[in-house]
Protein backbone atom coordinates (compact mmCIF):
# COMPACT_ATOMS: atom_id res chain seq x y z
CA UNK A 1 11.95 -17.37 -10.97
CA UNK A 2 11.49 -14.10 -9.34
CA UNK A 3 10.79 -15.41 -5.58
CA UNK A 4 11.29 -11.90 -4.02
CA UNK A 5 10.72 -7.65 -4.38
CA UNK A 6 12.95 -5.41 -3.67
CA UNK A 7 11.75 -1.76 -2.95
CA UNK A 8 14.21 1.25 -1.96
CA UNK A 9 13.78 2.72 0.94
CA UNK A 10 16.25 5.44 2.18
CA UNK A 11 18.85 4.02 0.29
CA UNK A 12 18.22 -0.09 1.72
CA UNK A 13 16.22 -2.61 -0.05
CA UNK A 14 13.26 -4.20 1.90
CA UNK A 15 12.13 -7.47 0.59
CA UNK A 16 8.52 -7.14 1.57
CA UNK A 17 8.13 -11.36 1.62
CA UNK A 18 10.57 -11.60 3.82
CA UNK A 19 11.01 -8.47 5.97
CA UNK A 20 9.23 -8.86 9.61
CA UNK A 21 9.22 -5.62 10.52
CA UNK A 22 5.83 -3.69 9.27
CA UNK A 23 7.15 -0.53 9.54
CA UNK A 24 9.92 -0.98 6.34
CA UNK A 25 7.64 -2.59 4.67
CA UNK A 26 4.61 0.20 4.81
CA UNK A 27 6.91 2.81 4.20
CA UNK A 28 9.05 1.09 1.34
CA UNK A 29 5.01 0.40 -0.22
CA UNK A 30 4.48 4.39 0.27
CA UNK A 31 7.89 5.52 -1.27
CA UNK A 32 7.92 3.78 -3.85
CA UNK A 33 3.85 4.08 -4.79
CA UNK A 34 3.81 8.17 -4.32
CA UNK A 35 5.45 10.28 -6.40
CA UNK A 36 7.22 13.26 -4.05
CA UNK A 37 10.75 14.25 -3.20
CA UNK A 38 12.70 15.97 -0.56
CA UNK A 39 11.28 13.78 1.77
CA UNK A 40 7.77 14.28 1.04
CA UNK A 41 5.34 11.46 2.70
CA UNK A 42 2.75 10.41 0.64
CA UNK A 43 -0.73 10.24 2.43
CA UNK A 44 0.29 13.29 4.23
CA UNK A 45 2.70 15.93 2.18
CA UNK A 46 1.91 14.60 -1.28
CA UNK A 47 -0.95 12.50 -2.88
CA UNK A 48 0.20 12.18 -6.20
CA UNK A 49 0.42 8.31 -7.06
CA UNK A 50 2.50 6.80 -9.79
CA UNK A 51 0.95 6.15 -13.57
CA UNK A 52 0.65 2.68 -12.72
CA UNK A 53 -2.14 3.09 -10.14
CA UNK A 54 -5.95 3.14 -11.17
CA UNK A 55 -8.80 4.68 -9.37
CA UNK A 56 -11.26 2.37 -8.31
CA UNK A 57 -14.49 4.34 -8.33
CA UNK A 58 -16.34 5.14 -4.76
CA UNK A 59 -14.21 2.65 -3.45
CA UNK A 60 -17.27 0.25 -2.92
CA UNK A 61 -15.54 -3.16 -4.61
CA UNK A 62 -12.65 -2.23 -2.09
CA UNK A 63 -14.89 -1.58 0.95
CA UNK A 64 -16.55 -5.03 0.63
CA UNK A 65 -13.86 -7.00 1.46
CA UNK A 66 -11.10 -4.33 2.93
CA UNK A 67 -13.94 -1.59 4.97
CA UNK A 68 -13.12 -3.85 8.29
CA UNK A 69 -9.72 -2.54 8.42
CA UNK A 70 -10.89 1.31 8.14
CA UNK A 71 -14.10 1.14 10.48
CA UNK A 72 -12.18 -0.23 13.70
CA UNK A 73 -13.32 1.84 16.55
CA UNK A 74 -9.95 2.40 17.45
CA UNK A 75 -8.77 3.97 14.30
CA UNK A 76 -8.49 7.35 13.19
CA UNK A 77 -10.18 5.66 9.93
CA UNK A 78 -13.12 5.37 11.92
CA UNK A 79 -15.99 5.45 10.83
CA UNK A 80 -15.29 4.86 7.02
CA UNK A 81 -17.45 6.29 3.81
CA UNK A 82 -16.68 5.96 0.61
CA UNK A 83 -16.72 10.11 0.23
CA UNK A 84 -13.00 9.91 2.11
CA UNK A 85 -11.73 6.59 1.41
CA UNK A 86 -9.30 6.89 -1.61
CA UNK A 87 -8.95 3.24 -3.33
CA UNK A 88 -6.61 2.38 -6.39
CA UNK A 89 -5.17 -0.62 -7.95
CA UNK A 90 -1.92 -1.63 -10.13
CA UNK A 91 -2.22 -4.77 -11.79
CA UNK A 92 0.93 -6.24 -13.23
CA UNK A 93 0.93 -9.22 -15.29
CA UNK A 94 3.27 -12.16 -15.75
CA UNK A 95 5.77 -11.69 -17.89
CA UNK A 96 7.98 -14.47 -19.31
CA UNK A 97 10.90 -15.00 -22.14
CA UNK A 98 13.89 -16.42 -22.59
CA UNK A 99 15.71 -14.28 -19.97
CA UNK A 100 13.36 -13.03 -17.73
CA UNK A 101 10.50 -15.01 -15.61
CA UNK A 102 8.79 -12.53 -13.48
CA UNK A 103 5.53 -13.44 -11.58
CA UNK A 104 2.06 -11.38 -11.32
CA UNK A 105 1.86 -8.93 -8.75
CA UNK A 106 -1.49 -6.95 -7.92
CA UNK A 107 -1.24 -4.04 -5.04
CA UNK A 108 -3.85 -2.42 -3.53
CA UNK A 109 -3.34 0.65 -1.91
CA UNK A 110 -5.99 2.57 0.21
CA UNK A 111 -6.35 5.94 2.21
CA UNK A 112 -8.73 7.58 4.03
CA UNK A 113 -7.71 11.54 5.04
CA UNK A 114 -9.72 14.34 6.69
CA UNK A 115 -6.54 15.97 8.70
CA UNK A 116 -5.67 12.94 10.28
CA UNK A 117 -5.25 9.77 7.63
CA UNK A 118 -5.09 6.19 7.44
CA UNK A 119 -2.68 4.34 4.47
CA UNK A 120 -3.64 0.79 3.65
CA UNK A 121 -1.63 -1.82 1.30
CA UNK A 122 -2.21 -5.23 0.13
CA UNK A 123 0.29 -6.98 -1.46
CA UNK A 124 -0.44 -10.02 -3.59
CA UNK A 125 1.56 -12.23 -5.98
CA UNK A 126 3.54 -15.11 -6.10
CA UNK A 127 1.31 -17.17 -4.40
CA UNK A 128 1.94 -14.52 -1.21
CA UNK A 129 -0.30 -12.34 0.43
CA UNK A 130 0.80 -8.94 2.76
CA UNK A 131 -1.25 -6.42 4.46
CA UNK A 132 -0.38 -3.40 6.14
CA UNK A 133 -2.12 -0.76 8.02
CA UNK A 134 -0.87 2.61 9.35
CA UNK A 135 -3.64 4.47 11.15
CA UNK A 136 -1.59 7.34 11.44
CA UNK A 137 -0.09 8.43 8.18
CA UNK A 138 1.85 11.12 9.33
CA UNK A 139 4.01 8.78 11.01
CA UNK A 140 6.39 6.26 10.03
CA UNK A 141 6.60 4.09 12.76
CA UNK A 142 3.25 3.09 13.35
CA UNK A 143 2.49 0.52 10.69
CA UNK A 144 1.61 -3.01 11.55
CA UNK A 145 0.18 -6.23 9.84
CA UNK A 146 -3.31 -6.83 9.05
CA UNK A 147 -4.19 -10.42 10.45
């Protein structure tokens, strides 16, 4: 069983169950979900996301449950509409055979952007569930987890 994901991230794996630190986690989400190179940051240089990812139209089935963590008064993010909040979704289901038993995974991935920009993902599979919020998408450092 599959108990762990491993995303690249200048050259070091972060397992996102496991890894404490917010800040390799968000950006290991955002280089491996945007498609740039020569250091391009997506939500800032680049926002061209991989095939996987679907739209989710006006954002309004995200906002209901997720709009809390882009209309905090402190936030760049603040206040949020669904004109500048970019929402998409990849859905990948369980696959299982005689060699391989890997578990759903769903990630949601959020961004708001009007010169200044707030990145967003939600992580959820194997019975696991991780936010993280960077209200300050320019920079790498400032990501933390959504309680």
């Amino acid at each position: 069983m599959l108990d762990c994901i491993l995303v690249p991230k200048d050259w070091e794996e972060v397992n996102i169950w496991t890894e404490k630190d917010p800040n390799k986690i968000g950006e290991a989400l955002r280089h491996w979900s945007f498609v740039g190179r020569n250091g391009e940051r997506g939500c800032y240089s680049t926002f061209q996301l991989s095939d996987f990812f679907v739209k989710l139209e006006g954002a309004t089935l995200l906002k209901k449950e997720y709009k809390k963590y882009f209309d905090r008064a402190d936030s760049v993010c603040y206040p949020c509409d669904d004109i500048n909040l970019n929402c998409f979704i990849a859905d990948f289901p369980a696959f299982k055979d005689k060699y391989f038993n890997i578990p759903f995974l769903k990630i949601i991935l959020a961004w708001k952007w009007d010169g200044d920009g707030c990145l967003y993902f939600r992580v959820i599979g194997n019975g696991k569930d991780i936010e993280v919020i960077n209200d300050d998408c320019k920079k790498d450092y400032e990501w933390e987890f959504v309680k």
